[in-house]
N, C-alpha and C. Protein backbone atom coordinates (compact mmCIF):
# COMPACT_ATOMS: atom_id res chain seq x y z
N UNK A 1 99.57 -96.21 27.84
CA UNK A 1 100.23 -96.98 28.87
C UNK A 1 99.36 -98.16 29.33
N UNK A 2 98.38 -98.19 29.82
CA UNK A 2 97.01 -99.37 30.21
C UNK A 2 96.79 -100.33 29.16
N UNK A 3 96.86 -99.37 27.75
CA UNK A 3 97.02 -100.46 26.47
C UNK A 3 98.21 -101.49 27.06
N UNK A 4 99.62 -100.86 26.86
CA UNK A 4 100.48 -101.81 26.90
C UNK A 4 100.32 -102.89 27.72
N UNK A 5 99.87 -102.29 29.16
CA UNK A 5 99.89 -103.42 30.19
C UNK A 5 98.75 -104.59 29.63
N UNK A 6 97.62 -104.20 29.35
CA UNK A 6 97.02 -105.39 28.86
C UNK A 6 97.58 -106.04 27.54
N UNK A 7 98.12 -105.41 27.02
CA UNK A 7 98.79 -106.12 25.68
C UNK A 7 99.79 -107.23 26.45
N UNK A 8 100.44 -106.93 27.42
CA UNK A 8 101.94 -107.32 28.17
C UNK A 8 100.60 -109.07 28.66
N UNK A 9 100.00 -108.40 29.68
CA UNK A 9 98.87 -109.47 29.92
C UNK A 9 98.24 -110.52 29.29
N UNK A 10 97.69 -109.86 28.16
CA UNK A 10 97.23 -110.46 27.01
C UNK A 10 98.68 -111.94 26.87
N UNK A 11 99.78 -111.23 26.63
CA UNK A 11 100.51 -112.25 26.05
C UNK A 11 100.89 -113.53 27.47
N UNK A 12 101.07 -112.76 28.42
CA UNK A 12 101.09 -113.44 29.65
C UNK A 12 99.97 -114.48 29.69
N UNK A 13 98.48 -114.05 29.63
CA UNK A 13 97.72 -115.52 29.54
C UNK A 13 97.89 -115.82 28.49
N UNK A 14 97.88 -115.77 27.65
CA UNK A 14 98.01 -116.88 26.64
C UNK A 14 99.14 -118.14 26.74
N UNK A 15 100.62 -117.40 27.09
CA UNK A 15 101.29 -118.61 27.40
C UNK A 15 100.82 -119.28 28.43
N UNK A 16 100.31 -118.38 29.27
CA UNK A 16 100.27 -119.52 30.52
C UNK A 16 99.00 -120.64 30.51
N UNK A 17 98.12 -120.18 29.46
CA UNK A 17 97.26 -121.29 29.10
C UNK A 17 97.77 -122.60 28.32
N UNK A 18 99.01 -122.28 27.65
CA UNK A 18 99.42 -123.13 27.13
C UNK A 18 100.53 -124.12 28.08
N UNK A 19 100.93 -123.24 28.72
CA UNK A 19 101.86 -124.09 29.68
C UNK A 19 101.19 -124.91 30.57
N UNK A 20 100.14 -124.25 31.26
CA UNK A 20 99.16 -124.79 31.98
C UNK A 20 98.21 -125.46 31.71
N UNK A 21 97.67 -125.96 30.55
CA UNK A 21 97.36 -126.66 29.54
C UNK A 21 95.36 -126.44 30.49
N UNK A 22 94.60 -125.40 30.05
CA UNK A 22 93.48 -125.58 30.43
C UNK A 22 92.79 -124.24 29.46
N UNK A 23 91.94 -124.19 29.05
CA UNK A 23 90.68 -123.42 27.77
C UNK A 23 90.23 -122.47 28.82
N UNK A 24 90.22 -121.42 28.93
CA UNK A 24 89.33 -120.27 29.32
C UNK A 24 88.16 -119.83 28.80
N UNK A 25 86.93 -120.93 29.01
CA UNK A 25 85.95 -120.79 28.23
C UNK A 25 84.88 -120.28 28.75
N UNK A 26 84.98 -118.90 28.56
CA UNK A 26 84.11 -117.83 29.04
C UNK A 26 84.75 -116.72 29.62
N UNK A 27 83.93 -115.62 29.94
CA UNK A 27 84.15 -114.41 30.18
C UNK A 27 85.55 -115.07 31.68
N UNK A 28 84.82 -115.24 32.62
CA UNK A 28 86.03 -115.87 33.59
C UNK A 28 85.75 -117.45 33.85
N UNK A 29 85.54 -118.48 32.89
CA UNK A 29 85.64 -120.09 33.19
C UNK A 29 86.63 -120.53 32.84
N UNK A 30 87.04 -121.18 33.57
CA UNK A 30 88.27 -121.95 33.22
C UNK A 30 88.66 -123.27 33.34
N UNK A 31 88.36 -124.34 32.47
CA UNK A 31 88.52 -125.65 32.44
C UNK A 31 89.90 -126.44 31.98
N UNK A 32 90.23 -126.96 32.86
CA UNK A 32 91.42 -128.30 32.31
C UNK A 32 91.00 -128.77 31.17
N UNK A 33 92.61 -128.67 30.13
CA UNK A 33 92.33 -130.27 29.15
C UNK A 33 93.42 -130.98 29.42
N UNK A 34 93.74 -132.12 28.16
CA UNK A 34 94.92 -132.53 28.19
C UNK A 34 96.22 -132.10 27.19
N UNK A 35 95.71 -131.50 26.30
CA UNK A 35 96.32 -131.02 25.28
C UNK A 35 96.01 -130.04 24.48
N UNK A 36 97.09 -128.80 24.43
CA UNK A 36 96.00 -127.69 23.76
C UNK A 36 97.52 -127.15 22.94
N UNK A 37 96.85 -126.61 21.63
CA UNK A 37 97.84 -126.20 20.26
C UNK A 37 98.81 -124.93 21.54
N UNK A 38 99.85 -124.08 20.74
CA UNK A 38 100.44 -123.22 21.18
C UNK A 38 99.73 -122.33 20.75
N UNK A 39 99.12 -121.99 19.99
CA UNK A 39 98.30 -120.74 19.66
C UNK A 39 97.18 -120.52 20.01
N UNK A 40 96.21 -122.12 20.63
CA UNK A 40 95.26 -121.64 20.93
C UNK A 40 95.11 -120.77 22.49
N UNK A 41 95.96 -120.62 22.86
CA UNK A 41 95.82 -119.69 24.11
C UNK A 41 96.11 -117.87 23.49
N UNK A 42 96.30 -118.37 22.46
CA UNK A 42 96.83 -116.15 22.26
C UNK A 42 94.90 -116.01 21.35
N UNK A 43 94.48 -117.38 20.97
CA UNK A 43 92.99 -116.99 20.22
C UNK A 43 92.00 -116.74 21.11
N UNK A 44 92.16 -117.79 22.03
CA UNK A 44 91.00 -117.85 23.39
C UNK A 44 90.74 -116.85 23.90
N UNK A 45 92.25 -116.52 24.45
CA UNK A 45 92.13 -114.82 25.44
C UNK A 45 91.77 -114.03 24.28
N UNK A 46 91.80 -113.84 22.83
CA UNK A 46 91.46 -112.54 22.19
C UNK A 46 89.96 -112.91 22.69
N UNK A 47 89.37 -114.26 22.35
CA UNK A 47 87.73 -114.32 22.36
C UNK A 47 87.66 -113.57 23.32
N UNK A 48 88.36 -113.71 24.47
CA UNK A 48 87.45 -113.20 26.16
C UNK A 48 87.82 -111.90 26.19
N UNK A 49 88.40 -111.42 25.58
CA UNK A 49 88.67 -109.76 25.31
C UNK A 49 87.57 -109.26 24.79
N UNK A 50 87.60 -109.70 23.03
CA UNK A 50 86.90 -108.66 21.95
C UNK A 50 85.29 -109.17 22.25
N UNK A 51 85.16 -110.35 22.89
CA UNK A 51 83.33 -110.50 22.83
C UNK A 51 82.76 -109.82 23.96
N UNK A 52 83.30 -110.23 24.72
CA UNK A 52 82.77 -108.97 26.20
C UNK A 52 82.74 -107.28 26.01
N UNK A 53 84.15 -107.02 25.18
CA UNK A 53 84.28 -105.70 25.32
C UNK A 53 83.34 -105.16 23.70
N UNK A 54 83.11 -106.19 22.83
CA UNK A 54 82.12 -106.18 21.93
C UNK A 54 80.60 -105.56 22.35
N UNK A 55 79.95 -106.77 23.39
CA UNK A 55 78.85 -105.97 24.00
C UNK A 55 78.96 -105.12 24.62
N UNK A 56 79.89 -104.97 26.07
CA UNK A 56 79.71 -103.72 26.82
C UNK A 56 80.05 -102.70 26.04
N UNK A 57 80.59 -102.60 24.57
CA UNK A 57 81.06 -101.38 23.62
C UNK A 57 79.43 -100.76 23.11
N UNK A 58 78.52 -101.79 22.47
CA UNK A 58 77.19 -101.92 22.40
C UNK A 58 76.76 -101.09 23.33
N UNK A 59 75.97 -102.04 24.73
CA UNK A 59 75.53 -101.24 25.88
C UNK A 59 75.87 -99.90 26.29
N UNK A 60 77.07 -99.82 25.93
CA UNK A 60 77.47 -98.18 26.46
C UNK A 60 76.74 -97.03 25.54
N UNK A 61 77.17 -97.69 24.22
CA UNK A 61 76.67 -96.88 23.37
C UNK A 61 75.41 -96.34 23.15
N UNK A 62 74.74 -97.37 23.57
CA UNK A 62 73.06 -96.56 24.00
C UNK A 62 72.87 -96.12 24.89
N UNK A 63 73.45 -96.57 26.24
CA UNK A 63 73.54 -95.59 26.98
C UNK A 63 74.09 -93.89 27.10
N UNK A 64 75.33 -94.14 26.62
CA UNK A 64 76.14 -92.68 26.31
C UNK A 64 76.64 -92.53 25.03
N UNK A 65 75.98 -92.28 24.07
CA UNK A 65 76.69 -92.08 22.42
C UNK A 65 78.53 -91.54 22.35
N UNK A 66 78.54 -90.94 23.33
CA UNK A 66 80.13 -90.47 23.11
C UNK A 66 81.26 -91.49 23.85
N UNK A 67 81.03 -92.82 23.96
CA UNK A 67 81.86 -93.62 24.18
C UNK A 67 82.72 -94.36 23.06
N UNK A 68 84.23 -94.36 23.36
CA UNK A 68 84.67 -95.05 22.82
C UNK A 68 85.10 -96.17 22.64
N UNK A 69 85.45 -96.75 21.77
CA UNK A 69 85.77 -98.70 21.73
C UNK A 69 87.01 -98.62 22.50
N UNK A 70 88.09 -97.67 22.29
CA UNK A 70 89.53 -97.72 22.32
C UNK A 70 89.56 -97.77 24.26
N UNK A 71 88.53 -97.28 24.74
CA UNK A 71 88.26 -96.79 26.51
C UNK A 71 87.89 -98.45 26.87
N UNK A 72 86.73 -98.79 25.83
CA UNK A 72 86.20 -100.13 26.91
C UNK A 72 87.46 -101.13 26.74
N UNK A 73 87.92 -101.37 25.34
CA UNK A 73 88.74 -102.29 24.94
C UNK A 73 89.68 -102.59 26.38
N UNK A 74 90.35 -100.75 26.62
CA UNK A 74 91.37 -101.19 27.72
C UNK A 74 90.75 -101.41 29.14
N UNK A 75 89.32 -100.92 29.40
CA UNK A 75 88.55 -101.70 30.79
C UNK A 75 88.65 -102.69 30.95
N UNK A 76 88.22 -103.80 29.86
CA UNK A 76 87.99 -105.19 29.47
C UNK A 76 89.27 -105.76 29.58
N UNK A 77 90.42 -105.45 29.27
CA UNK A 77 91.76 -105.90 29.18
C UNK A 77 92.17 -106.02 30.81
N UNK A 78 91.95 -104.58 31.36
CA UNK A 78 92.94 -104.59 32.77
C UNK A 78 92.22 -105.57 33.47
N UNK A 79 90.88 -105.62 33.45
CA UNK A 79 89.66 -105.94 34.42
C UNK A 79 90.33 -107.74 34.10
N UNK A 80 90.26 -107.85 33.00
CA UNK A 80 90.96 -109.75 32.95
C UNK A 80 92.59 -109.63 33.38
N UNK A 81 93.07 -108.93 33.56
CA UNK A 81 94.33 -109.79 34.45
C UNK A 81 93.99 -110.47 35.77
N UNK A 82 93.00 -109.26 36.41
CA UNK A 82 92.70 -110.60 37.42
C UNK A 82 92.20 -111.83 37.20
N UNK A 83 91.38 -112.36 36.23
CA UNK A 83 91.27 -113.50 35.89
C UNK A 83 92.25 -113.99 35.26
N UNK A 84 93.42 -113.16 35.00
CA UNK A 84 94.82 -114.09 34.49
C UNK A 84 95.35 -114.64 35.71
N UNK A 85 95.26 -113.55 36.83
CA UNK A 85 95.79 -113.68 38.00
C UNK A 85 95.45 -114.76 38.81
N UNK A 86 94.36 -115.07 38.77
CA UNK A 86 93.44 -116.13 39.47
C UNK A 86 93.57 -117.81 38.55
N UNK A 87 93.79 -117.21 37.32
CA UNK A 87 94.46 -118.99 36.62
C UNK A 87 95.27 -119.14 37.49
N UNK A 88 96.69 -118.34 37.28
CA UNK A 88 97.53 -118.92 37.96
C UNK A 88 98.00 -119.26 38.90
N UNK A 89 97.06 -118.87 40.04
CA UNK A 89 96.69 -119.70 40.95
C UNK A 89 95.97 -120.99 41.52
N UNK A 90 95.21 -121.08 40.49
CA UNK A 90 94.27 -122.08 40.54
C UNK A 90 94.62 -123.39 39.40
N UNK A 91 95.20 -122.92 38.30
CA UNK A 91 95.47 -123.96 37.47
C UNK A 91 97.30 -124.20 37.19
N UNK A 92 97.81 -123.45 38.53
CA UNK A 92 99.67 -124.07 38.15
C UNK A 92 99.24 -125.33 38.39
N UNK A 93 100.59 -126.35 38.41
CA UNK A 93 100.75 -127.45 38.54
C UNK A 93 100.57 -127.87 40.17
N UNK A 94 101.05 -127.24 41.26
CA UNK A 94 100.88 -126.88 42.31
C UNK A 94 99.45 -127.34 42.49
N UNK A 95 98.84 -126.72 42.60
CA UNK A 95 97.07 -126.45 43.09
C UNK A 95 96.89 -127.47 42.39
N UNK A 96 97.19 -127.92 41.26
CA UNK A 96 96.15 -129.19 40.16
C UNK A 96 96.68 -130.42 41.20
N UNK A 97 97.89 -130.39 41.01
CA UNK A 97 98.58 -131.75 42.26
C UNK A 97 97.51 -131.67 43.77
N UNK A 98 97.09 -130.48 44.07
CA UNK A 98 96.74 -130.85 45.85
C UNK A 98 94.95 -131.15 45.05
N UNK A 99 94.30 -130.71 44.37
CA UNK A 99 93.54 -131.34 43.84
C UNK A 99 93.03 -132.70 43.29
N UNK A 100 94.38 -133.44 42.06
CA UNK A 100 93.95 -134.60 42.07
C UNK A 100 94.26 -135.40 43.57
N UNK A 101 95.00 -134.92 44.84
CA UNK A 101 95.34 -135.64 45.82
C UNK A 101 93.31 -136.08 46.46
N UNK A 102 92.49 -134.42 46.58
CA UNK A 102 91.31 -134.61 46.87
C UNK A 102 90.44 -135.39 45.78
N UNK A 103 90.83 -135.64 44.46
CA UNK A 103 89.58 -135.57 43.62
C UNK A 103 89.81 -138.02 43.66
N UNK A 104 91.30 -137.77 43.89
CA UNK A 104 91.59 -139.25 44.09
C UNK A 104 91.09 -139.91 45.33
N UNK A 105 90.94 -139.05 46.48
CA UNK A 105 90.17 -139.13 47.89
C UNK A 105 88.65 -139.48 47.32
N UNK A 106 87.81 -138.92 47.13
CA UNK A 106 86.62 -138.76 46.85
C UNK A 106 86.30 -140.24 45.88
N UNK A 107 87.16 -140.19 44.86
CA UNK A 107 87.04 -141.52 44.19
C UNK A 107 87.34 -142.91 44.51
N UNK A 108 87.93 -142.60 45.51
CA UNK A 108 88.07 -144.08 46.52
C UNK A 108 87.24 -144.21 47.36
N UNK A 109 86.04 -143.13 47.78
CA UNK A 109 85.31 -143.47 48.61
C UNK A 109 85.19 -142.51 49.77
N UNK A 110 86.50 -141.72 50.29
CA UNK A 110 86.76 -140.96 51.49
C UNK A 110 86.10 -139.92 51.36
N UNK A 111 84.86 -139.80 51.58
CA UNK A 111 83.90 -138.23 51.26
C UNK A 111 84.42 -137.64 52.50
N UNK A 112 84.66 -137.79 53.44
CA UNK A 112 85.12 -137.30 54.71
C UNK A 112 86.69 -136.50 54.51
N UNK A 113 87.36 -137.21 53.27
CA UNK A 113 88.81 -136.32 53.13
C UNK A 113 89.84 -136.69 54.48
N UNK A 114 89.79 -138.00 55.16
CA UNK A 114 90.15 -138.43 56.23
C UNK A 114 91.28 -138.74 55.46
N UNK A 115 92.05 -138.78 54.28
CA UNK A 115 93.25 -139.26 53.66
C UNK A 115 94.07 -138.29 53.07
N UNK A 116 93.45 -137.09 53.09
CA UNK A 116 94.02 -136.25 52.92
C UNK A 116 94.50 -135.41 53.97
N UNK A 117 96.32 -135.16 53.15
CA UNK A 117 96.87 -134.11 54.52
C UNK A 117 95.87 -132.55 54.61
N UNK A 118 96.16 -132.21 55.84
CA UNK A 118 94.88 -130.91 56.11
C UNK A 118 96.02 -130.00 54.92
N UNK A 119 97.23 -129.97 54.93
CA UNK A 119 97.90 -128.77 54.33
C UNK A 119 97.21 -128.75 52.82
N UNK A 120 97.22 -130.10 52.22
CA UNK A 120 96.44 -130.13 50.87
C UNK A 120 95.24 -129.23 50.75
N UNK A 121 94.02 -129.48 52.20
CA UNK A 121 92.55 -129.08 52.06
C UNK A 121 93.22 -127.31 52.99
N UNK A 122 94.14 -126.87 53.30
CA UNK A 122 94.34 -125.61 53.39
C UNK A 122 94.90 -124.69 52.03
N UNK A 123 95.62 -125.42 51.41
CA UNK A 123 95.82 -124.86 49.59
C UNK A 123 94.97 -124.82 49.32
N UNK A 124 94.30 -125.78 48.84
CA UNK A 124 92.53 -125.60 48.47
C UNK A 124 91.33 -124.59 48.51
N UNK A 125 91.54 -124.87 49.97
CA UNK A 125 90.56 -123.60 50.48
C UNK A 125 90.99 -122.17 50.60
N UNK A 126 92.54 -122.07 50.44
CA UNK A 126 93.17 -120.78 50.26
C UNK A 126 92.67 -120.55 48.83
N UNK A 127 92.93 -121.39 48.05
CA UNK A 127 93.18 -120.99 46.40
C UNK A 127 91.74 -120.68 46.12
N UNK A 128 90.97 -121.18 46.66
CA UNK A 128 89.14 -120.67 46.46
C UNK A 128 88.30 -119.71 46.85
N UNK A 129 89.36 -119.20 47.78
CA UNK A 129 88.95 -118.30 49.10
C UNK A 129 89.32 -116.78 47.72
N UNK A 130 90.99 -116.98 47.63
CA UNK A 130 91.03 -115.94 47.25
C UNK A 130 90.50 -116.15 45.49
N UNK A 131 90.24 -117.21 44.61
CA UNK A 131 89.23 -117.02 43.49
C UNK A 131 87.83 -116.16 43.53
N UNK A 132 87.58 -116.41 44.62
CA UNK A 132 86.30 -115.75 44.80
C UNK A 132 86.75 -114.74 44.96
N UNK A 133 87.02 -113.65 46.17
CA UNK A 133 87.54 -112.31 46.27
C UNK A 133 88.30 -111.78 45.42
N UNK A 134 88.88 -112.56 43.74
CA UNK A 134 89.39 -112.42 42.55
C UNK A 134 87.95 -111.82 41.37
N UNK A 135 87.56 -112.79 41.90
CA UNK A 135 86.00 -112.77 40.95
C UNK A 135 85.64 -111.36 41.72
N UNK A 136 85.08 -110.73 42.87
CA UNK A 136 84.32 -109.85 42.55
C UNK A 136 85.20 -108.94 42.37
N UNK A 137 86.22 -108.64 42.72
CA UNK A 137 87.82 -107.43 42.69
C UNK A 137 87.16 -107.22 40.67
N UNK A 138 87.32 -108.25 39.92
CA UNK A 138 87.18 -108.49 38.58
C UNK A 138 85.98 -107.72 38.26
N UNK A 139 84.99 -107.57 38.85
CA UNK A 139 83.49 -107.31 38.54
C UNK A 139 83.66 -105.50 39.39
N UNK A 140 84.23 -105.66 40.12
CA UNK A 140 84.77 -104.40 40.27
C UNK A 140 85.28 -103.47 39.66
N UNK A 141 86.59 -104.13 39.16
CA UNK A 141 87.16 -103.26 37.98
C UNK A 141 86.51 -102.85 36.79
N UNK A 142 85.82 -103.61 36.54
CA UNK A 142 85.25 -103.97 35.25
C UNK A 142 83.95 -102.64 35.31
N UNK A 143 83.14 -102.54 36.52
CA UNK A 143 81.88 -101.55 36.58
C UNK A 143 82.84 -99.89 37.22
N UNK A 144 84.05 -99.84 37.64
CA UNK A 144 84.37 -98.79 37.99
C UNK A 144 85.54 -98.45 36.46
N UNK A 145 85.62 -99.24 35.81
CA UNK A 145 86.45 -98.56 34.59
C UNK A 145 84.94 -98.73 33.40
N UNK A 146 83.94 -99.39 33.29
CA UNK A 146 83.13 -99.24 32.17
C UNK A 146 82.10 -97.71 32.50
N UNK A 147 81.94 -97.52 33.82
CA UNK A 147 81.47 -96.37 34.08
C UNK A 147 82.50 -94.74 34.16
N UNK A 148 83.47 -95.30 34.05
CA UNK A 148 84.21 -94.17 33.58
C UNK A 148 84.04 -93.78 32.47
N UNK A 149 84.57 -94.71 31.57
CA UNK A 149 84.38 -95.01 30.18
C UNK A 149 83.10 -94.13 29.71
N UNK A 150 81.98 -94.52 30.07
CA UNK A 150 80.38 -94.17 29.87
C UNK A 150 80.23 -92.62 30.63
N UNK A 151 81.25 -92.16 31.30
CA UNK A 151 80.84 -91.03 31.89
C UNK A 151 79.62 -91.19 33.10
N UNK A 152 79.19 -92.12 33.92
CA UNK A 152 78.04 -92.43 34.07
C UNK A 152 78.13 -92.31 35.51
N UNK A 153 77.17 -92.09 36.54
CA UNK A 153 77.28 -91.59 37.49
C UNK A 153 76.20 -92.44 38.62
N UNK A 154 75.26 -93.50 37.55
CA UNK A 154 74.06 -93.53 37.45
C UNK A 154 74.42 -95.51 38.16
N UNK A 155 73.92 -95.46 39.45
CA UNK A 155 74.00 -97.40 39.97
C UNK A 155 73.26 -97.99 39.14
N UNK A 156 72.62 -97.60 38.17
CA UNK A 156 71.93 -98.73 37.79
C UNK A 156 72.62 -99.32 36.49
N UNK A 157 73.26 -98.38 36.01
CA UNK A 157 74.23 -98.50 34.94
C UNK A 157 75.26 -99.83 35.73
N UNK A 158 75.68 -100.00 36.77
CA UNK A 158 76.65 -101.01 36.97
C UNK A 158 75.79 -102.43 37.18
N UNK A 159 74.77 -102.08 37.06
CA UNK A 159 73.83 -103.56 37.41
C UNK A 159 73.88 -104.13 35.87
N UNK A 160 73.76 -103.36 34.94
CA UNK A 160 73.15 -103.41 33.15
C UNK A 160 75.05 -104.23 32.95
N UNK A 161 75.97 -103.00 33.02
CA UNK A 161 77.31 -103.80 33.04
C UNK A 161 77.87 -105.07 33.65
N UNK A 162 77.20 -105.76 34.81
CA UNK A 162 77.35 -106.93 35.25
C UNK A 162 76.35 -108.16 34.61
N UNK A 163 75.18 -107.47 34.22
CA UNK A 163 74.31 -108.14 33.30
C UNK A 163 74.77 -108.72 31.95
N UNK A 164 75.13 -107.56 31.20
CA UNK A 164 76.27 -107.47 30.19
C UNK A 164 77.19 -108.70 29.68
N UNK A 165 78.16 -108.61 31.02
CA UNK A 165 79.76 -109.33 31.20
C UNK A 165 78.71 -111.04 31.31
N UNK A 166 77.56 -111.11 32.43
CA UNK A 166 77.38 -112.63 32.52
C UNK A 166 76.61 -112.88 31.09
N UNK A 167 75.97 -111.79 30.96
CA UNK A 167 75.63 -112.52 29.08
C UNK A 167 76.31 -113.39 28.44
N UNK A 168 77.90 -112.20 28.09
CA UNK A 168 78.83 -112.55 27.28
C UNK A 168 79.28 -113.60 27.90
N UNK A 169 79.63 -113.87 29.13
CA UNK A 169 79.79 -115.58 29.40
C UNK A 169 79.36 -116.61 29.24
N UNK A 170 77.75 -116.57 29.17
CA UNK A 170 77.15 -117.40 29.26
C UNK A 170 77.11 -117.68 27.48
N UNK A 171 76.89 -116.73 26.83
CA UNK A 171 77.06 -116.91 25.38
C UNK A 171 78.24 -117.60 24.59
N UNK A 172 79.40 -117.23 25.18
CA UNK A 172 80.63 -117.88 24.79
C UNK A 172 80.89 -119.10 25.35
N UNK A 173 80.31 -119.51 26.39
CA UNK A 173 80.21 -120.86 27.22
C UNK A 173 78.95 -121.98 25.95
N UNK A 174 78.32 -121.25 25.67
CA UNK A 174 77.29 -122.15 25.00
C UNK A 174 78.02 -122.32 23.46
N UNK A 175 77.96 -120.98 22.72
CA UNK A 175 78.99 -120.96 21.72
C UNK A 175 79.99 -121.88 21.52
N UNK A 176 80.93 -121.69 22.77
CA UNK A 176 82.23 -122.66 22.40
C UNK A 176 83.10 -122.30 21.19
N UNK A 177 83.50 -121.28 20.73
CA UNK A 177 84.13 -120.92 20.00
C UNK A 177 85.58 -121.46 20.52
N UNK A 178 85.96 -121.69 21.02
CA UNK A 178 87.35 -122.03 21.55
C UNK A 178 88.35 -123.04 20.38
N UNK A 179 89.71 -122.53 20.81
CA UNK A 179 90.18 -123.84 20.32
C UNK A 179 90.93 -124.85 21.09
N UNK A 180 91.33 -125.77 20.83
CA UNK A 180 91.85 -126.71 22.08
C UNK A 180 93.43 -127.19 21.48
């Protein structure tokens, strides 16, 4: 059942990367382009699936030999809907509009944001407010389903798993395996 839902997910970001036209490059980064294939959103999200759940499959395994791939695979899966969840908040068309309204402020000069309506800089600060409390909910899921997974009982084990996940970001961020 958890399979399906991330499978259901899985397909959910991918279109919506394509509709929403921005690369998920990294474990949770997410950058605007201007143009991206229809398929490269079903390749991207596999990257941010199978490379994360690649190492933490690794890490576990020396930690607890009786872990399986099929356990982290679906940690790694549920744990990114919230980062599906948090695109689509942050990169609909919506939020990108009250954005270029600030990013066009700033480029004319108004560092003060004196030209912008406050409702714009209240979307904003809503949509960031709750990215962040997305991000750790994410880092949450992620150390209370990989320590299931691992059988593990042990805090220091969730420090090694957050270590882990920013690896694999930072590796796939440098990498760039993506397609556009």
């Amino acid at each position: 059942m958890m399979l399906r839902i991330g499978l259901v997910a899985y397909v959910w970001a991918s279109l919506q990367v394509y509709l929403f036209r921005y690369v998920p490059d990294g474990v949770f980064q997410q950058h605007l382009t201007c143009e991206i294939s229809w398929y490269a959103g079903f390749v991207n999200v596999a990257i941010n699936i199978l490379f994360p759940a690649a190492l933490l499959w690794l890490m576990a395994k020396v930690l607890y030999n009786k872990v399986r791939w099929q356990d982290v695979l679906v940690v790694v899966m549920l744990a990114q809907v919230v980062n599906y969840v948090t695109g689509f908040l942050l990169m609909n068309p919506y939020s990108r509009s009250k954005s270029e309204h600030i990013l066009a402020a700033i480029e004319s000069g108004d560092m003060m944001l004196k030209t912008v309506a406050p409702f714009d800089l209240f979307i904003i600060v809503s949509a960031g407010l709750v990215g962040l409390a997305m991000l750790i909910y994410f880092f949450y899921l992620l150390v209370v389903g990989m320590k299931i997974a691992m059988n593990s009982k042990k805090k220091v084990h969730a420090v090694w798993i957050v270590l882990v996940t920013l690896l694999a970001d930072t590796l796939l961020h440098l990498w760039g395996p993506y397609l556009k």
